[in-house]
Protein backbone atom coordinates (compact mmCIF):
# COMPACT_ATOMS: atom_id res chain seq x y z
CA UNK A 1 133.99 100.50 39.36
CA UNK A 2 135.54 97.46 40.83
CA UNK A 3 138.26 95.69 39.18
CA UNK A 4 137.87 92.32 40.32
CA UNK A 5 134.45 90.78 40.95
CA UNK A 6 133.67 90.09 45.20
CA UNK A 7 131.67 87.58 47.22
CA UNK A 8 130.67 87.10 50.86
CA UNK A 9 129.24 84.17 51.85
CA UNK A 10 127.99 83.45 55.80
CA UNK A 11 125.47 85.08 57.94
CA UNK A 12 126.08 88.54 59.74
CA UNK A 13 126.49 87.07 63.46
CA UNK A 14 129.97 85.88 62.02
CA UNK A 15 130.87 88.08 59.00
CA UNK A 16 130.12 92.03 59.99
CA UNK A 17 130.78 92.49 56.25
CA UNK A 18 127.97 91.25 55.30
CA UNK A 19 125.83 94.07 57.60
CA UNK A 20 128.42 96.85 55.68
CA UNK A 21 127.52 95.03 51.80
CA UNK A 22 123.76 94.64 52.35
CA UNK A 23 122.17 96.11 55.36
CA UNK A 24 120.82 92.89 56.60
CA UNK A 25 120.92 91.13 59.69
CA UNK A 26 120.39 87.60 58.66
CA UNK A 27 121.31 84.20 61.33
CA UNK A 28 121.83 81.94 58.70
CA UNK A 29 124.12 81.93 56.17
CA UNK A 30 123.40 83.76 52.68
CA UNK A 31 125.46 84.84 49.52
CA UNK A 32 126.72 88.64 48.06
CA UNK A 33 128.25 88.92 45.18
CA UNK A 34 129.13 91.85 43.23
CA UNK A 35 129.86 91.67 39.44
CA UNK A 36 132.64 93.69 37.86
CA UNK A 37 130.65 96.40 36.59
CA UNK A 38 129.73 96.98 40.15
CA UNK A 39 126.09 95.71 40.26
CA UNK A 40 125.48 93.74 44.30
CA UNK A 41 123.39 91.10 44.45
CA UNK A 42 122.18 88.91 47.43
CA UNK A 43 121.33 84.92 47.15
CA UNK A 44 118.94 84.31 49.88
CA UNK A 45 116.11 81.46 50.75
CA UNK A 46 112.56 81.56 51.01
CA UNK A 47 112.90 82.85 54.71
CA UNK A 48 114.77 86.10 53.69
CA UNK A 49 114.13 86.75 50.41
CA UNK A 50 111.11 88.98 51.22
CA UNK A 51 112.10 91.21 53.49
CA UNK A 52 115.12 91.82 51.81
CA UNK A 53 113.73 92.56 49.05
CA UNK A 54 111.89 95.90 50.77
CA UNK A 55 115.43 96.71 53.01
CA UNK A 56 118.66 95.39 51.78
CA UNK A 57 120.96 97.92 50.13
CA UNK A 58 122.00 95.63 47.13
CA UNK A 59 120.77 95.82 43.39
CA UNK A 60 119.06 93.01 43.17
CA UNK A 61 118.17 90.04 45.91
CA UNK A 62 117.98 86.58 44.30
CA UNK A 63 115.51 83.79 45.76
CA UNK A 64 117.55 80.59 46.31
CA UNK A 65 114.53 78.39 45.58
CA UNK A 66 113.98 80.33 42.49
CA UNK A 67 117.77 79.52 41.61
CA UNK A 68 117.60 75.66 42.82
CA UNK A 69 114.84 75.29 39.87
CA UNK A 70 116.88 76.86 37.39
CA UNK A 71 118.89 73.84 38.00
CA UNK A 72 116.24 71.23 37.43
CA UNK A 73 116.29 68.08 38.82
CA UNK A 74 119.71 67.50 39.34
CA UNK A 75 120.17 70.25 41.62
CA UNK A 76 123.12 69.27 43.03
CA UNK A 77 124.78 70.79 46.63
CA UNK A 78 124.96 74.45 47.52
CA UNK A 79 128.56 74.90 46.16
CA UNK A 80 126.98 73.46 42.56
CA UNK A 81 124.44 75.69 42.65
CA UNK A 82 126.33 79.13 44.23
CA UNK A 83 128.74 78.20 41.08
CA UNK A 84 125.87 77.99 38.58
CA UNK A 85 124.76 81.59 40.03
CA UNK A 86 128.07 83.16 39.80
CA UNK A 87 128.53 81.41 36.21
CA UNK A 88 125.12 82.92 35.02
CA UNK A 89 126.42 86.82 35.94
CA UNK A 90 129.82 86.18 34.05
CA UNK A 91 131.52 85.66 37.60
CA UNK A 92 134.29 82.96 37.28
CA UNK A 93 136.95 84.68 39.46
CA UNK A 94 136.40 86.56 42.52
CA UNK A 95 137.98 88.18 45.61
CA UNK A 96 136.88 87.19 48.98
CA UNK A 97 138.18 87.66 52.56
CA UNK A 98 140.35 85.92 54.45
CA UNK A 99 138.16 84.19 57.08
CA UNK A 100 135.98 82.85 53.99
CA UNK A 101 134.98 79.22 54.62
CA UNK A 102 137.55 77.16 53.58
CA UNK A 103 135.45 74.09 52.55
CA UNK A 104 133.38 76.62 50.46
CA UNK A 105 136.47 77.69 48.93
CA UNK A 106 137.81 74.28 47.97
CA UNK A 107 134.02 73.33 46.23
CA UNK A 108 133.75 76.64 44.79
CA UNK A 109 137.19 76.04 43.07
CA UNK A 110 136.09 72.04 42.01
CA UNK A 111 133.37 73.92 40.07
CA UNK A 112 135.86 76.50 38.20
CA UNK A 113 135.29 79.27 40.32
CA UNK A 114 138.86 80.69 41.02
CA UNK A 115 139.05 82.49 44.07
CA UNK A 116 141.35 84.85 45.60
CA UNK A 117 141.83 86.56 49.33
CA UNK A 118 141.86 89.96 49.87
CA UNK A 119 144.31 91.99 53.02
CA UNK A 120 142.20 93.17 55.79
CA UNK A 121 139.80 95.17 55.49
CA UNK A 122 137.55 93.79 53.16
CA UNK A 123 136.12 96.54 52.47
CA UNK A 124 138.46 99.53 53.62
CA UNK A 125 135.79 102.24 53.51
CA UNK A 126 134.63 101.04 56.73
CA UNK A 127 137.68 102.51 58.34
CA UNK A 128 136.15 106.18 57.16
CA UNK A 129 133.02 106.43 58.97
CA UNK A 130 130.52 108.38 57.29
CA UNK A 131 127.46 110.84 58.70
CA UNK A 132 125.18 107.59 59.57
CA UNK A 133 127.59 105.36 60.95
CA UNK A 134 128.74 108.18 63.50
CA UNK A 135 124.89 108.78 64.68
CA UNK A 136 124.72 105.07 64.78
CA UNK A 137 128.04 104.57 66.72
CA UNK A 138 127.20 107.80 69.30
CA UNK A 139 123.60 106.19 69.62
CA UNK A 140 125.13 102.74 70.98
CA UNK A 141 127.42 104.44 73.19
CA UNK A 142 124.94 106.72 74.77
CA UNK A 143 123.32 103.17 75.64
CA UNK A 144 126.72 102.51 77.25
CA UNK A 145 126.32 105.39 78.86
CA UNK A 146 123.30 104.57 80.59
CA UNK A 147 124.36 100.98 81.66
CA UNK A 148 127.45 103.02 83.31
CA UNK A 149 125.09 105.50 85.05
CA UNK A 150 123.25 102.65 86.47
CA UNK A 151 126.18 100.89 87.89
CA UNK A 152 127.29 104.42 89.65
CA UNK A 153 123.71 104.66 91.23
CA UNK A 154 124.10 101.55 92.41
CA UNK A 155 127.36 101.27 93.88
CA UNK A 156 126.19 104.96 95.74
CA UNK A 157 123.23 103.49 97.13
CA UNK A 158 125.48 100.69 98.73
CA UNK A 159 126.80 99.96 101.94
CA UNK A 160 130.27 98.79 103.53
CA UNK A 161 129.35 95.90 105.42
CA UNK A 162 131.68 93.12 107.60
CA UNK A 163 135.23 92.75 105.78
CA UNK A 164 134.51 95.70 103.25
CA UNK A 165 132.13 94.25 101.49
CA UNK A 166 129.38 95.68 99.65
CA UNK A 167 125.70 94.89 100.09
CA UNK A 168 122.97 96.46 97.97
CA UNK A 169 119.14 95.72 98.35
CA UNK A 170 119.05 93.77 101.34
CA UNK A 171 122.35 91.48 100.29
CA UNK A 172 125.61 91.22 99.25
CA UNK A 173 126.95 92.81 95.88
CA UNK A 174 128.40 90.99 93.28
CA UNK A 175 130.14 91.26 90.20
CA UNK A 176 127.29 89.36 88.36
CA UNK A 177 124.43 91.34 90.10
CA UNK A 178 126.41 95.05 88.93
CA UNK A 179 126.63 93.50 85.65
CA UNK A 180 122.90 92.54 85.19
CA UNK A 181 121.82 95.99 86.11
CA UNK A 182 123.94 97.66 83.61
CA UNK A 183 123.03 94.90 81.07
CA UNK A 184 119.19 95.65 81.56
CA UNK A 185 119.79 99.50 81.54
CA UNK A 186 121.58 99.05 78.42
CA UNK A 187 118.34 97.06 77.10
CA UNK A 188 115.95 99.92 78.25
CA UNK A 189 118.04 102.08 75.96
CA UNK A 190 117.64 100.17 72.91
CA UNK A 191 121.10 98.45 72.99
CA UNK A 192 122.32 94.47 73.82
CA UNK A 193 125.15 94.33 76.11
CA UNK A 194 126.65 90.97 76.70
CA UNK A 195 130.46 89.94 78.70
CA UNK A 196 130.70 93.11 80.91
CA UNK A 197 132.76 93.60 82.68
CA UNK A 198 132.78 94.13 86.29
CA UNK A 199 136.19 93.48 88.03
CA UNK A 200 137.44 94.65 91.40
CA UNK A 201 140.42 94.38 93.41
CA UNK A 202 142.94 91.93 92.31
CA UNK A 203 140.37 90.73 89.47
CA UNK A 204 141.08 93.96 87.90
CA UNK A 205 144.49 93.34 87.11
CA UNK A 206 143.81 91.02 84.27
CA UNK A 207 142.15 93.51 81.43
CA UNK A 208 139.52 90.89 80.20
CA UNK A 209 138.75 89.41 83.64
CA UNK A 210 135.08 89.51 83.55
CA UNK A 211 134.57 89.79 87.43
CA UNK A 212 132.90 87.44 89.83
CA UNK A 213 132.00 87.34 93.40
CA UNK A 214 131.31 89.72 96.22
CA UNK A 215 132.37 93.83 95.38
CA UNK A 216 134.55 95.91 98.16
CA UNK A 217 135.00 98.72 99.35
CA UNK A 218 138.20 100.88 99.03
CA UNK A 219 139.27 99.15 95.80
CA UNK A 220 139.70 99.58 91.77
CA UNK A 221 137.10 98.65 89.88
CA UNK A 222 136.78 98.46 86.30
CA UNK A 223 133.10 98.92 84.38
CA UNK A 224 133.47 98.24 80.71
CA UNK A 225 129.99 97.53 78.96
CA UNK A 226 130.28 97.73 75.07
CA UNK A 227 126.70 97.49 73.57
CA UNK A 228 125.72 96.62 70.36
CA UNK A 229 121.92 98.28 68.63
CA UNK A 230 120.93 95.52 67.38
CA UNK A 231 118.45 97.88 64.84
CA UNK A 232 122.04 99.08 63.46
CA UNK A 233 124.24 96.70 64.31
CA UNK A 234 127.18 99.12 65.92
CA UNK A 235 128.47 98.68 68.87
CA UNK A 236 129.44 101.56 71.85
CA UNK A 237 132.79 101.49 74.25
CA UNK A 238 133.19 102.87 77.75
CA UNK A 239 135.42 101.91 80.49
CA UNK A 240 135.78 103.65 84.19
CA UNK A 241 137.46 102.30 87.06
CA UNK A 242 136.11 104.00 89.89
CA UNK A 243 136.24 103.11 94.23
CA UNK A 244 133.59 102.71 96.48
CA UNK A 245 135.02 104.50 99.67
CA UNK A 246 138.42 105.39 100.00
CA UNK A 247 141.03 104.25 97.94
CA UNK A 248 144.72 103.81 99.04
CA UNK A 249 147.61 106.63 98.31
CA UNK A 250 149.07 104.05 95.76
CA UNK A 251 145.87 103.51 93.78
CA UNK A 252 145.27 107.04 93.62
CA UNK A 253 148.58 107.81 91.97
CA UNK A 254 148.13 105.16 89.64
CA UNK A 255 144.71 106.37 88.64
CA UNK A 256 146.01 109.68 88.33
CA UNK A 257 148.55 108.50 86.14
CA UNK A 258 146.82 106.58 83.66
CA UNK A 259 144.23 110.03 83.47
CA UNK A 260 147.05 112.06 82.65
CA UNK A 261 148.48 109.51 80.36
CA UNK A 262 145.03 109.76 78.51
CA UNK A 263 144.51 113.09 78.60
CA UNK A 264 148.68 113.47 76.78
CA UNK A 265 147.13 110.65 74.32
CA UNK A 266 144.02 112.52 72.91
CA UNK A 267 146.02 115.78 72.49
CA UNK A 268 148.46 114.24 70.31
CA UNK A 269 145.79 112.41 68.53
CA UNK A 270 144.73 113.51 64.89
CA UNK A 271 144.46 112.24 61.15
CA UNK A 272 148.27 111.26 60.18
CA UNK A 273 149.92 110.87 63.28
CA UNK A 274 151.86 108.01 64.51
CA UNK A 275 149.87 106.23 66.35
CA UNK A 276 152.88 103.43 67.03
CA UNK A 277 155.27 106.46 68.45
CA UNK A 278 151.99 107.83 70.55
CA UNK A 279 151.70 104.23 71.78
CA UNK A 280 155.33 103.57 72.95
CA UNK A 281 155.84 107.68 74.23
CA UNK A 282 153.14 106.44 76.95
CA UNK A 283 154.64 103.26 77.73
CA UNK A 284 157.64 105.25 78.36
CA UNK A 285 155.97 107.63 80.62
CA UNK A 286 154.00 105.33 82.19
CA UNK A 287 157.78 103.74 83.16
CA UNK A 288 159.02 107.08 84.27
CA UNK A 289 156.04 107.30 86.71
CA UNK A 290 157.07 104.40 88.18
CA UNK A 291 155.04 101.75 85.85
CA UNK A 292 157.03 99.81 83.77
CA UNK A 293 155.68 97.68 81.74
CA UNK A 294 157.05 93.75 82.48
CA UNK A 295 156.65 90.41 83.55
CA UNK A 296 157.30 90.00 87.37
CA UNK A 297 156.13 86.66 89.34
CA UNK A 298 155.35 84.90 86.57
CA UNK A 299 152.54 88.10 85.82
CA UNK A 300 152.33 90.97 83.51
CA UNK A 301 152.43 94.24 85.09
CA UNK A 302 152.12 97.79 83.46
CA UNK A 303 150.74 99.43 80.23
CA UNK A 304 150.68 95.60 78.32
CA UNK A 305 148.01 96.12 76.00
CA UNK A 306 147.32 98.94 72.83
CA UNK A 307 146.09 102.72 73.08
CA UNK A 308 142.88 101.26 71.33
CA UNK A 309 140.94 100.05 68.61
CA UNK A 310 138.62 100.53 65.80
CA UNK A 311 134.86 100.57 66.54
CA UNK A 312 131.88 100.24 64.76
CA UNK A 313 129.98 96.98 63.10
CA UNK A 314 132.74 94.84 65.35
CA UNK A 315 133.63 95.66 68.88
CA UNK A 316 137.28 95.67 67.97
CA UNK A 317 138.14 96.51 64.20
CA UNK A 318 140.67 98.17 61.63
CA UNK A 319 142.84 100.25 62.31
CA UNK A 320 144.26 99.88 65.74
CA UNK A 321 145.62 102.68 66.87
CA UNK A 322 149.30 101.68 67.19
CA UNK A 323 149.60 102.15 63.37
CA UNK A 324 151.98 104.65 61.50
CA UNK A 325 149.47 106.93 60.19
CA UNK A 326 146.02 107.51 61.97
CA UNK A 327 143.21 108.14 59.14
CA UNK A 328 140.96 110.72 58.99
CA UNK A 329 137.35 110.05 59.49
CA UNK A 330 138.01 106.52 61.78
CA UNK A 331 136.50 106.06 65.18
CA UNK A 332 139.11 104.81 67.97
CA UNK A 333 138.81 104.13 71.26
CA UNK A 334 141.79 106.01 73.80
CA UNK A 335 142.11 103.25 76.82
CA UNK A 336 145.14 103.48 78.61
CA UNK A 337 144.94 100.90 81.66
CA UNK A 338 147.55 100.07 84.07
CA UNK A 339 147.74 96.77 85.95
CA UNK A 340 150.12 96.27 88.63
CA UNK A 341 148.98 93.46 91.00
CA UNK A 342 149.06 94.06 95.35
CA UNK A 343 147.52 98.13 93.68
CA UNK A 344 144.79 97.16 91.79
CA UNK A 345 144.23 97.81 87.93
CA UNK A 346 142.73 101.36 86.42
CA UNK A 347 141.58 101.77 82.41
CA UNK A 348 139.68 104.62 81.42
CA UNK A 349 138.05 104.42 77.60
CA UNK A 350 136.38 107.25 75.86
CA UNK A 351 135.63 107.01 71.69
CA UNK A 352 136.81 109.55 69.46
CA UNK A 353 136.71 110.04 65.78
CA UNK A 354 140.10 111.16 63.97
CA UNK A 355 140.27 114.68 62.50
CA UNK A 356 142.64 116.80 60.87
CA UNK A 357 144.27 118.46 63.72
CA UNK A 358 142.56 117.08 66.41
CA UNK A 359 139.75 114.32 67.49
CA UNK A 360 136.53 114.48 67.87
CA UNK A 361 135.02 112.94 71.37
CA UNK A 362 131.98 110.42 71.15
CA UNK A 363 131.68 109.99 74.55
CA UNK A 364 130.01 112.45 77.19
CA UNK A 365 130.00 110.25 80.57
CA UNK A 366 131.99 112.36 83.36
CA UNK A 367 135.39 110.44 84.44
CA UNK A 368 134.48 109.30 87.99
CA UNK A 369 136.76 108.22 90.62
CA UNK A 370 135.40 108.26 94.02
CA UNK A 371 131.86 107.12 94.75
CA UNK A 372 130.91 107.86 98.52
């Protein structure tokens, strides 16, 4: 039984939370609330209000035009009447995140309804993922999965044309053509992958470089599609760097190094460790191998980003992984990438979930390298 009464207001493009709360995928924004005694209800408009009624995982959903009349004619704006709601189910205090609209907040508070921000999470359950969420999370990834499978039969059905480039299907291959074909893949499997990325040579150094222009031969590059179902609303992870041809002594020792440094990662990993210490032992390593991880020419260089995230209703969510004390029952991603520019950049990214003693891996797709 909650302590403190809650409310979520916003649609679910822009507040995940409000998937977790109710179940509902809804574009425009709507109102939870849940009283003190721990009953949920949802405040939605003529649009919503009947299908929510048959699917949303609340108590009871409330019909906004239903609530406008209770008003009378003096309806007044949205904050008046959100107030009025709250008012009616003895809510005059309540807890709400910290991205909560802050003009909402200010009316809310004109019409006596104190209201205080909560830490991040919201809702700290989410970090334990239960029975569904995993089938929901492997589901989305085994989407990714397929948008990565077609990008390697693509790339093997090329051919090394004039200055290494690669053609495919009568012309040149591009960052944005790859992409599209993994996109629709993705689609085919049930899944809606947007921002892939696609980045070779040099444009592989930077770890959110999207990609553009002609693909070569004989260099890094990075595939890292992230798909969201949009039936359940979770998202999958993958990331392999993998060369066309044959890729340079120096690229293969850094490859080599970051899979090693992954594999050290996941058999440290487990519920309670250190995820901080994990995080800084392989930027140490990574250093020893010859990687250290700095600015030089005005350019980072090296292991400059975390081990991983939290996935699920977000792409990237609680906990990261460089925390003190990894919980049981969360789903991470393990991505160690290195970047060193004049080499090329190399991530790999599989998803686990955290287990006593051990984790748990998500992902099934075989770590390529070399595509001939």
């Amino acid at each position: 039984m909650p302590q403190v009464a809650r409310l979520l207001v916003g649609n679910t493009d822009r507040f995940p939370d409000l998937t977790y709360a109710t179940g509902l995928f809804v574009p425009d924004d709507f109102a939870w609330f849940q009283t003190r005694p721990g009953k949920t209800f949802a405040l939605l408009g003529p649009l919503e209000i009947d299908r929510a009624r048959r699917t949303a995982r609340v108590d009871q959903c409330l019909d906004l035009s239903d609530e406008e009349k209770r008003l009378g004619p003096k309806k007044g704006s949205y904050p008046q009447l959100l107030a009025s709601v709250l008012r009616r189910h003895g809510i005059r205090r309540a807890v709400v995140p910290a991205s909560f609209p802050i003009g909402l907040f200010q009316q809310l508070a004109k019409q006596g309804i104190r209201l205080d921000t909560s830490s991040e999470p919201y809702f700290p359950e989410r970090i334990r993922k239960t029975a569904r969420e995993i089938l929901a999370i492997t589901s989305a990834i085994r989407s990714a999965e397929a948008g990565l499978a077609r990008a390697v039969e693509v790339l093997r059905s090329s051919r090394i044309r004039k200055n290494q480039v690669l053609h495919w299907n009568g012309s040149v291959l591009t960052s944005e053509i790859l992409r599209a074909e993994m996109e629709i893949a993705c689609l085919r499997h049930g899944s809606i992958a947007k921002d892939t990325i696609v980045a070779g040579g040099s444009q592989a150094c930077d770890p959110h470089e999207r990609g553009s222009g002609p693909l070569r031969a004989h260099q890094a590059i990075i595939l890292d599609i992230f798909p969201r179902n949009p039936r359940t609303g979770y998202f999958g992870d993958i990331t392999r760097t993998v060369v066309k041809g044959t890729p340079s002594d120096r690229l293969s020792h850094l490859r080599e190094t970051v899979y090693q440094g992954q594999r050290q990662v996941i058999r440290q990993t487990e519920a309670r460790a250190d995820g901080g210490k994990i995080q800084q032992d392989l930027r140490n390593w990574f250093a020893t191998r010859g990687y250290p991880t700095r600015i030089q020419k005005g350019r980072w260089q090296g292991f400059f980003h975390g081990i991983g995230h939290g996935l699920g209703l977000e792409i990237h969510e609680s906990p990261r992984f460089a925390i003190p004390n990894l919980p049981a029952g969360a789903v991470l991603t393990i991505e160690p990438g290195l970047y060193v520019p004049g080499i090329g950049g190399v991530r790999i990214e599989d998803v686990f979930q955290i287990q006593k003693g051990s984790c748990r891996r998500l992902t099934r797709f075989p770590n390529l390298w070399r595509i001939p």
